[in-house]
C-alpha atoms as a PDB file:
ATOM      1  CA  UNK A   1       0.000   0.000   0.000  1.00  0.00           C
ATOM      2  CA  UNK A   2       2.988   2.328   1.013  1.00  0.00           C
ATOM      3  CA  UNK A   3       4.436   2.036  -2.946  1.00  0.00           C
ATOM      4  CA  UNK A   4       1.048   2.255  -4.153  1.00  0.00           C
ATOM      5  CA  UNK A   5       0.773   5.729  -2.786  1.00  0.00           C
ATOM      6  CA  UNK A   6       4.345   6.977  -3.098  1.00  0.00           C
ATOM      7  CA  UNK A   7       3.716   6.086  -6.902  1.00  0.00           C
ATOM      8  CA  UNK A   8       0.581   8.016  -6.688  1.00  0.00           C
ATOM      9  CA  UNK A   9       2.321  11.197  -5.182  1.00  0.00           C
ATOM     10  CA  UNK A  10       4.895  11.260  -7.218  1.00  0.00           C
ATOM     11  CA  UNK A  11       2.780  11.728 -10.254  1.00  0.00           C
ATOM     12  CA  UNK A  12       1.378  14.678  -8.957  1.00  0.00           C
ATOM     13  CA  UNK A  13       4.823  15.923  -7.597  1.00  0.00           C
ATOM     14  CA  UNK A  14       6.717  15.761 -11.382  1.00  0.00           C
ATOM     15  CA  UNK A  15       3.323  16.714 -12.873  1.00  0.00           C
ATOM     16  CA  UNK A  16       4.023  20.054 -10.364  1.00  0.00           C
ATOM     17  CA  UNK A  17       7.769  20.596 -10.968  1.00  0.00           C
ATOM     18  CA  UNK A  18       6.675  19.681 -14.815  1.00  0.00           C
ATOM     19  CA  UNK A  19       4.261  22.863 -14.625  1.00  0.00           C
ATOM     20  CA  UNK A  20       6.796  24.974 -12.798  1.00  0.00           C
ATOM     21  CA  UNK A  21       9.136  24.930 -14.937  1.00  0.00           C
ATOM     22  CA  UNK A  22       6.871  25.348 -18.089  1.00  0.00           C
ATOM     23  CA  UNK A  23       5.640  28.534 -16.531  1.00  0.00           C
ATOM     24  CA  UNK A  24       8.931  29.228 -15.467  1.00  0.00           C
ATOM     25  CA  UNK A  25      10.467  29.686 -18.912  1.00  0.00           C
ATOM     26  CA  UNK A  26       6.866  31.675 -20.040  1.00  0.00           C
ATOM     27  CA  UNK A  27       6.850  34.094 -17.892  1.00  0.00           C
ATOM     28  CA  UNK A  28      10.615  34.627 -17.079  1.00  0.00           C
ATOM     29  CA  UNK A  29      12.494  33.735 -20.425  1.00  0.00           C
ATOM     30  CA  UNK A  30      15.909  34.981 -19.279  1.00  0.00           C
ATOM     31  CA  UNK A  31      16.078  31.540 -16.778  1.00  0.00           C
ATOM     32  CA  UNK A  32      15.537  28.947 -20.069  1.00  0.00           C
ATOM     33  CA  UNK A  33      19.414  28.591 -20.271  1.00  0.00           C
ATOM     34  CA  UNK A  34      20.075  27.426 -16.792  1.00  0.00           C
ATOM     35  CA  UNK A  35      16.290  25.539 -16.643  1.00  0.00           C
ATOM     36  CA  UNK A  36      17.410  23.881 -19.860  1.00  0.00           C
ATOM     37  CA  UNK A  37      21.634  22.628 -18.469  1.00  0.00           C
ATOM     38  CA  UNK A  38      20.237  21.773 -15.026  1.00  0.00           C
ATOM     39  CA  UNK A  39      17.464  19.515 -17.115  1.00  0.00           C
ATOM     40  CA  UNK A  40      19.930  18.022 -19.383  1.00  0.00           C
ATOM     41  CA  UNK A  41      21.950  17.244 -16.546  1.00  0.00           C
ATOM     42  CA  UNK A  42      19.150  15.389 -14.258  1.00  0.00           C
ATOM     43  CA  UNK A  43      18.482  13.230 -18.049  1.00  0.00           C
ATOM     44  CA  UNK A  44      21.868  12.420 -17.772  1.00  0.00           C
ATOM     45  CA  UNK A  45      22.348  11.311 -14.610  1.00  0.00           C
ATOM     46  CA  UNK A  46      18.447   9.600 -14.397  1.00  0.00           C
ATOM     47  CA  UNK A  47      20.447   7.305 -17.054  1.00  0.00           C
ATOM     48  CA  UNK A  48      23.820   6.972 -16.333  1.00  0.00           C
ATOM     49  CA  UNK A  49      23.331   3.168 -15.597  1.00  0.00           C
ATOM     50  CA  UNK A  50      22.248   2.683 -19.126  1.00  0.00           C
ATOM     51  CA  UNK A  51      25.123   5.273 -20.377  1.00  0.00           C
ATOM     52  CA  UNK A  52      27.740   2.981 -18.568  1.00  0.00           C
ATOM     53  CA  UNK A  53      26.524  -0.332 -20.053  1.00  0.00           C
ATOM     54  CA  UNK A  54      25.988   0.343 -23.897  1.00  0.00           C
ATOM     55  CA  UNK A  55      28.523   4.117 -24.281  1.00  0.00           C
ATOM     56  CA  UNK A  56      28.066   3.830 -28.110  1.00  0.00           C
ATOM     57  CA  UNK A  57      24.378   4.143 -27.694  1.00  0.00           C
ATOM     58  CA  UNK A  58      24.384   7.773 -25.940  1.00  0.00           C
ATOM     59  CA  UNK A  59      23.413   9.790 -28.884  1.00  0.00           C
ATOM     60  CA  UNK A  60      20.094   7.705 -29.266  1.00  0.00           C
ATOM     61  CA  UNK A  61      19.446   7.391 -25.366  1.00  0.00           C
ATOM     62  CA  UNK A  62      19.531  11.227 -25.165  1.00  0.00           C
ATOM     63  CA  UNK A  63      17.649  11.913 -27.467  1.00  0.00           C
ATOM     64  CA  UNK A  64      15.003   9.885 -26.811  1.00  0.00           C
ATOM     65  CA  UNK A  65      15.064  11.023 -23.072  1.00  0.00           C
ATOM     66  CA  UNK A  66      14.533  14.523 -24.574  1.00  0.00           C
ATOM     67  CA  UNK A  67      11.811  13.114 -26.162  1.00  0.00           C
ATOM     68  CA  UNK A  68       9.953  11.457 -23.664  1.00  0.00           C
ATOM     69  CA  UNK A  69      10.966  14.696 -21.116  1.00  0.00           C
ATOM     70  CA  UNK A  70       9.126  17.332 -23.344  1.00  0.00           C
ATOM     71  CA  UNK A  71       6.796  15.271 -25.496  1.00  0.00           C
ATOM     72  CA  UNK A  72       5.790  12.077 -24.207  1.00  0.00           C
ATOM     73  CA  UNK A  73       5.031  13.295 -20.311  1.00  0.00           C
ATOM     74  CA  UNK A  74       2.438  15.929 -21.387  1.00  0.00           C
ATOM     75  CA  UNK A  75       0.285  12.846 -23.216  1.00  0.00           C
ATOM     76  CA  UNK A  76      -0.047  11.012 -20.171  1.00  0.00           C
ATOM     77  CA  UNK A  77      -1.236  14.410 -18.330  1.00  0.00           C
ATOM     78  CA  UNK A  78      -3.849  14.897 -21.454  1.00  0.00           C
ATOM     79  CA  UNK A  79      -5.277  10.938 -20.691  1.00  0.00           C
ATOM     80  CA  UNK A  80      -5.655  11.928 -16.893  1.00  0.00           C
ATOM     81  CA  UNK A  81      -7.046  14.614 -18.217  1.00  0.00           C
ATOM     82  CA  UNK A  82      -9.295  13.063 -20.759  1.00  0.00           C
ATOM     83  CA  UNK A  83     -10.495  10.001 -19.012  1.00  0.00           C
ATOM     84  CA  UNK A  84     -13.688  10.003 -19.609  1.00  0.00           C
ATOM     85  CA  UNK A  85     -13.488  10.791 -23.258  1.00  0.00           C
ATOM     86  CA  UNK A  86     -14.658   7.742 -25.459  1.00  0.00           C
ATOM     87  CA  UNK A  87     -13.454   8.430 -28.574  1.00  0.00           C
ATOM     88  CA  UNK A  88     -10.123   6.618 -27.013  1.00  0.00           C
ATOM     89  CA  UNK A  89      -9.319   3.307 -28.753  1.00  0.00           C
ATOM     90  CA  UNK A  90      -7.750   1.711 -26.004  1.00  0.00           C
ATOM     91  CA  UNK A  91      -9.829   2.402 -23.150  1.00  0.00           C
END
């Protein structure tokens, strides 16, 4: 029960810090510079385990890690979001 609602906070917590920093870079655009090092650095280091084990495979690790950062992260907000919509294939 105690991972069950760790996992549950925590979705809410990067969903916050996701929001922050959006709104962040909006409304104070002279902060993107350091907003975007200090979140290339926390990709880097979320997959240093996977950088150690295959080096030759960096360029494609971050790039998909940018992908799934800025891209894929806001689609699973929009199906919270959207739950009750039918026109969903898979739900």
């Amino acid at each position: 029960m105690e991972i069950l609602v760790w996992e549950f906070m925590l979705t809410f917590l990067s969903f916050g810090l996701m929001l922050l920093v959006t709104l962040s870079m909006i409304f104070n655009p002279t902060i993107i510079p350091a907003l975007l090092i200090s979140l290339f650095y926390l990709i880097f280091v979320r997959n240093l385990p996977a950088l150690l084990a295959e080096p030759r495979k960096i360029l494609g690790l971050m790039a998909f890690s940018i992908f799934s950062t800025f891209i894929m992260y806001w689609q699973g907000v929009y199906a919270l979001l959207t739950v009750k919509n039918d026109s969903w294939i898979t739900r």
